[in-house]
N, C-alpha and C. Protein backbone atom coordinates (compact mmCIF):
# COMPACT_ATOMS: atom_id res chain seq x y z
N UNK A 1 0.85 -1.18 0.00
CA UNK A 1 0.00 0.00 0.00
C UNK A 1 0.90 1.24 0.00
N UNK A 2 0.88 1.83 -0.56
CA UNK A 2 1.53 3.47 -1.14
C UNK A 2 1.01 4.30 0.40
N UNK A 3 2.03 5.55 0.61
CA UNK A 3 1.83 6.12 2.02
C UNK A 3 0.71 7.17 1.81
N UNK A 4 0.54 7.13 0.27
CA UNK A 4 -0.93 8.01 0.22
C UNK A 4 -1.81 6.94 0.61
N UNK A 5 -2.07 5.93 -0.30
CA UNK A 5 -3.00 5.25 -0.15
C UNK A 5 -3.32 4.74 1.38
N UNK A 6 -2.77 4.58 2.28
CA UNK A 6 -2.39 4.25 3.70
C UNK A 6 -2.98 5.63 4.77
N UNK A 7 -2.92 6.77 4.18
CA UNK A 7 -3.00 7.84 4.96
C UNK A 7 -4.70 8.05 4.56
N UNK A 8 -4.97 7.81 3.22
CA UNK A 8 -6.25 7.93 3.09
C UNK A 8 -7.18 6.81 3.40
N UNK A 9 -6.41 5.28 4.04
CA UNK A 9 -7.73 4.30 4.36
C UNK A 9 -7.58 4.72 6.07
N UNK A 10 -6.72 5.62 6.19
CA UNK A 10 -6.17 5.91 8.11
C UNK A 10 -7.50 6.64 8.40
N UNK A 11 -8.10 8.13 7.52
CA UNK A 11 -8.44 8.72 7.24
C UNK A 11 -10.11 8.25 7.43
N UNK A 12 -10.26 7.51 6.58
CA UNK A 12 -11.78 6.95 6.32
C UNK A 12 -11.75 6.08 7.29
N UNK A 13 -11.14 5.13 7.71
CA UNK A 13 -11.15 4.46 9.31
C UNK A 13 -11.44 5.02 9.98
N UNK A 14 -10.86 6.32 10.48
CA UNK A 14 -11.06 6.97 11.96
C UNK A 14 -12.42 7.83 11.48
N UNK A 15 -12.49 8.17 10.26
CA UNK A 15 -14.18 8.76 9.85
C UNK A 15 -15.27 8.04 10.86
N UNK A 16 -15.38 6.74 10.31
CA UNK A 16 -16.40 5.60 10.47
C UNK A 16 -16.23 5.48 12.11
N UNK A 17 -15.92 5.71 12.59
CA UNK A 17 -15.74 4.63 14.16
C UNK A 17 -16.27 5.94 15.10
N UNK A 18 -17.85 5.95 15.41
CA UNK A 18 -18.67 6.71 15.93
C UNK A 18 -18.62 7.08 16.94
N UNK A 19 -17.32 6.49 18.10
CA UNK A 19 -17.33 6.48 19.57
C UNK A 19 -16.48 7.50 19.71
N UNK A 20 -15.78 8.02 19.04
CA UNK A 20 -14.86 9.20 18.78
C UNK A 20 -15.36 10.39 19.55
N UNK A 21 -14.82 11.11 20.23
CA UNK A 21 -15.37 12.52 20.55
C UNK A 21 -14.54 13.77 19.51
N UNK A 22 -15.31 14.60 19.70
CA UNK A 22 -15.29 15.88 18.92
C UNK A 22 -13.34 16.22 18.80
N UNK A 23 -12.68 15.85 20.21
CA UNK A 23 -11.67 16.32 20.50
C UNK A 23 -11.04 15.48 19.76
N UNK A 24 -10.67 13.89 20.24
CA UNK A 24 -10.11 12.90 19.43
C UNK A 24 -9.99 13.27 17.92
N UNK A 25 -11.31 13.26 17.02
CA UNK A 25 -11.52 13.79 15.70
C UNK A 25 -10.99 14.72 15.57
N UNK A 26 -10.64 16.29 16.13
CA UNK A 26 -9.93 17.37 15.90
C UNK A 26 -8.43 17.14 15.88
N UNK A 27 -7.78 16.14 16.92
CA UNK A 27 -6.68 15.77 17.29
C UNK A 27 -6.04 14.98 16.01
N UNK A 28 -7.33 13.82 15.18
CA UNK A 28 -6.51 13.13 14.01
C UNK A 28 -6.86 13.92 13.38
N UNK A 29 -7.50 15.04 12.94
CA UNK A 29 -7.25 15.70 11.53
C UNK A 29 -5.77 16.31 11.41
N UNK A 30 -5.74 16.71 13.15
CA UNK A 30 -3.98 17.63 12.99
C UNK A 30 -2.93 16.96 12.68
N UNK A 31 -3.31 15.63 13.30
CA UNK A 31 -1.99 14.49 13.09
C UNK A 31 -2.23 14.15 11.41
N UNK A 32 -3.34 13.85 10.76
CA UNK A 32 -3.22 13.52 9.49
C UNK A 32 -2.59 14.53 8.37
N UNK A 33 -2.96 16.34 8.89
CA UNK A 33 -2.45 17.20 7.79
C UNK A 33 -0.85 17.62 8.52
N UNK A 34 -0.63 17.32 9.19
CA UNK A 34 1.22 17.00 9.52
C UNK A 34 1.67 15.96 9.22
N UNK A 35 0.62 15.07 9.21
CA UNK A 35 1.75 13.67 8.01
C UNK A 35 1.32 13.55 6.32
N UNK A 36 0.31 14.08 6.02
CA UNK A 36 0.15 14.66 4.61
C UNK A 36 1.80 16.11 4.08
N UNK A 37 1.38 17.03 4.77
CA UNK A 37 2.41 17.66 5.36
C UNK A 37 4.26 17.47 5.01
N UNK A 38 3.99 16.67 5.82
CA UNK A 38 5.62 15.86 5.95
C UNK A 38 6.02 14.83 4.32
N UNK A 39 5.11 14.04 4.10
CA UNK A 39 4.68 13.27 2.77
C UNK A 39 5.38 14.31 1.82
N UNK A 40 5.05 15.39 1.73
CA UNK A 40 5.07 16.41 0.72
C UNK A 40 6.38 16.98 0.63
N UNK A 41 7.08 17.08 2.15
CA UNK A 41 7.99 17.82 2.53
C UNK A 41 8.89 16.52 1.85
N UNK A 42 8.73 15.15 2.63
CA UNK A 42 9.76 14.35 1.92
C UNK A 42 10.12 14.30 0.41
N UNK A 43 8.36 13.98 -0.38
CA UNK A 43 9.28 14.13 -1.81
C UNK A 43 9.57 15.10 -2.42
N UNK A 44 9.58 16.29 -1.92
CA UNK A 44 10.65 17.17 -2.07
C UNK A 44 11.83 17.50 -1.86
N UNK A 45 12.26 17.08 -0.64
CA UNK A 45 13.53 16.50 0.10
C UNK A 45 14.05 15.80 -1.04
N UNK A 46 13.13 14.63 -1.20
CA UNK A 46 13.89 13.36 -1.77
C UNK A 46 14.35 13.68 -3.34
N UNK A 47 13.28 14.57 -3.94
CA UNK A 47 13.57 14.93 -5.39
C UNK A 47 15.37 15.57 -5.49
N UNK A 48 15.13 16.78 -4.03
CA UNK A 48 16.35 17.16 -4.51
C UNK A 48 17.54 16.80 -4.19
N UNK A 49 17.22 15.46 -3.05
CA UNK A 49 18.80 14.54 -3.08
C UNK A 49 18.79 13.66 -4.24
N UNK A 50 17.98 13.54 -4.73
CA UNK A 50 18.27 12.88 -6.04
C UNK A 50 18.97 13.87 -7.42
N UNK A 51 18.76 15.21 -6.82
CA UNK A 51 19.25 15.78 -8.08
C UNK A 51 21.00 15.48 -7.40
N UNK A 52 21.04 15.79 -5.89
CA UNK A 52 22.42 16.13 -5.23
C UNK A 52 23.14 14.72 -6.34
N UNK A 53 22.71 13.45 -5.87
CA UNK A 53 23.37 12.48 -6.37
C UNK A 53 23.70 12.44 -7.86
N UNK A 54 22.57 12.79 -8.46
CA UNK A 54 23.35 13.04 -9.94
C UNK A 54 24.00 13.70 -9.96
N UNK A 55 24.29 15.00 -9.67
CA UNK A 55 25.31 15.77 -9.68
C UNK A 55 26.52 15.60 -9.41
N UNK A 56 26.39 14.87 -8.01
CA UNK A 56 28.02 13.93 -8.00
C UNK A 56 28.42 12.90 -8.19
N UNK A 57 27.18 12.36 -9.15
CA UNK A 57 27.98 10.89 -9.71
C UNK A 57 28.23 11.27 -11.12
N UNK A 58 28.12 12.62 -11.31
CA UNK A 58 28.39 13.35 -12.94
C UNK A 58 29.62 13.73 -12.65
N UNK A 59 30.27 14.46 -11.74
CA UNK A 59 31.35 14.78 -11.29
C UNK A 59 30.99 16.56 -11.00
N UNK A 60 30.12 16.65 -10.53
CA UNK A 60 29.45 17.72 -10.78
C UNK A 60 29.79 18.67 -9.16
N UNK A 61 29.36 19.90 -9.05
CA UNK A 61 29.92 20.51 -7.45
C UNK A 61 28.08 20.55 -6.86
N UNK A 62 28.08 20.98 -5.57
CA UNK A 62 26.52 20.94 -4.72
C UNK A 62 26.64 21.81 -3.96
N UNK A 63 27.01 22.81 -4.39
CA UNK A 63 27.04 24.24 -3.20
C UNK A 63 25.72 24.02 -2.21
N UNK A 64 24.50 23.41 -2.55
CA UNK A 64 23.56 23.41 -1.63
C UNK A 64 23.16 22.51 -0.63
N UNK A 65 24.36 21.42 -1.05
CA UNK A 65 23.94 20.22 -0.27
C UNK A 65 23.67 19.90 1.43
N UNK A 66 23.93 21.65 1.98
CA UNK A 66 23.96 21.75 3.55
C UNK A 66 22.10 21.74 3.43
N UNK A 67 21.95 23.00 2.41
CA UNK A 67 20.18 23.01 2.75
C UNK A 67 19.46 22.02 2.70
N UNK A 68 19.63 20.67 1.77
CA UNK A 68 19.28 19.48 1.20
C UNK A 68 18.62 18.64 2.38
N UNK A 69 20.23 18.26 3.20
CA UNK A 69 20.27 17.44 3.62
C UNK A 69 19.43 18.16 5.28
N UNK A 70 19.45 19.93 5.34
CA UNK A 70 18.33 20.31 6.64
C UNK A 70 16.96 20.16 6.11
N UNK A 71 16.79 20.06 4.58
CA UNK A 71 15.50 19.65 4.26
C UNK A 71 14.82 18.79 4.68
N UNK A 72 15.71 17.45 4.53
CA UNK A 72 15.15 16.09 5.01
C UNK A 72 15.27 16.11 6.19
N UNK A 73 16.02 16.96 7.28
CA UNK A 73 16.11 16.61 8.21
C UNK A 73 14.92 17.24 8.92
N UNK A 74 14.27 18.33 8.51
CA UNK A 74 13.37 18.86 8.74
C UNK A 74 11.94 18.04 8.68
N UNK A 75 11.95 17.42 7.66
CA UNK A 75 10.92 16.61 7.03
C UNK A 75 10.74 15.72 7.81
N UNK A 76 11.85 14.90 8.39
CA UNK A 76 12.15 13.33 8.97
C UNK A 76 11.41 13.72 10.74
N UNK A 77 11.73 14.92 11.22
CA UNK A 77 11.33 15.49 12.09
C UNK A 77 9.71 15.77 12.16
N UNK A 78 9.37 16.35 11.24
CA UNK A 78 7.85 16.61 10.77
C UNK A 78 6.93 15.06 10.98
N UNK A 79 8.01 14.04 10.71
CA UNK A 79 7.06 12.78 10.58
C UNK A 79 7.40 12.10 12.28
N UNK A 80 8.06 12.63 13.02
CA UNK A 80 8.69 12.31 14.38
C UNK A 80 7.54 12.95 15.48
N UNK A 81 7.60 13.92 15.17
CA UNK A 81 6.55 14.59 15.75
C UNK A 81 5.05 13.71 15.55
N UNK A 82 4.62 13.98 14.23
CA UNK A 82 2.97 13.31 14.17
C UNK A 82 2.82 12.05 14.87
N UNK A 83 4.44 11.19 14.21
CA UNK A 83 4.17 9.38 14.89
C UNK A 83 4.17 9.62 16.83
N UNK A 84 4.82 10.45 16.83
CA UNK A 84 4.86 10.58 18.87
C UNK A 84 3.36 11.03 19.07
N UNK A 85 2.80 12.08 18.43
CA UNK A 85 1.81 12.65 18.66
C UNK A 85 0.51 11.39 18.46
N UNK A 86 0.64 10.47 17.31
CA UNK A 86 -0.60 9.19 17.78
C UNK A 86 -0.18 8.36 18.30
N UNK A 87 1.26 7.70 18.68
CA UNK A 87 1.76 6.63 19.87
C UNK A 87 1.24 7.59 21.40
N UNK A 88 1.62 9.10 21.22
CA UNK A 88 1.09 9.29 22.43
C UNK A 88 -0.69 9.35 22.86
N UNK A 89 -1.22 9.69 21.50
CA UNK A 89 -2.70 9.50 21.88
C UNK A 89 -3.49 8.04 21.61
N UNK A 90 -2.56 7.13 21.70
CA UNK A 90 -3.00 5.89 21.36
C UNK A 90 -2.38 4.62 23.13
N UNK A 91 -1.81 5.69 23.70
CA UNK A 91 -1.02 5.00 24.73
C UNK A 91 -2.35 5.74 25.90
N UNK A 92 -2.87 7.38 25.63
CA UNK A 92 -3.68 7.58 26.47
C UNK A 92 -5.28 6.67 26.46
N UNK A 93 -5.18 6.29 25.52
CA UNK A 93 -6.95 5.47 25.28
C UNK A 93 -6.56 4.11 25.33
N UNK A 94 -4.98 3.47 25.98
CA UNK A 94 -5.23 2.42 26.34
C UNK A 94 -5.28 2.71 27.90
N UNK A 95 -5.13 3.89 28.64
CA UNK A 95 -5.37 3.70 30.07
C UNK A 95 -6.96 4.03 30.42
């Protein structure tokens, strides 16, 4: 399953399941548009380490490769955050 396709059956799952309160539901929309979010941020990240690598397997220079690599690191973070944010609201509704 593709991480779109995965984010959108996450999506229609937590739709359907009626026991939900107002808050919970407000809580996964935030977690879903920070990992939509992040999704976006990665293949952009990823597009442009892929340009980095051609460039130096051409023999080519990467004056930018500091921003690149805070891109992804930014991104990788973006997806650190959301996964803590439903391990942590998934650890409170098992107490």
């Amino acid at each position: 399953m593709s991480t779109a396709g995965f984010l959108a059956y996450s999506g229609l799952a937590m739709s359907r399941d009626q026991s939900r309160t107002a808050v919970a539901i407000a809580t996964e929309r935030d977690v879903l548009t920070e990992l939509f979010a992040a999704r976006r941020q990665l293949g952009w990240a990823g597009s442009n380490l892929n340009q980095v690598a051609k460039a130096l397997n051409t023999g080519g220079d990467v004056p930018h490769l500091a921003t690149v690599i805070a891109d992804i690191q930014r991104a990788a973070k973006s997806v650190q955050v959301a996964a803590d944010r439903v391990a942590n609201r998934q650890v409170g509704e098992a107490a």
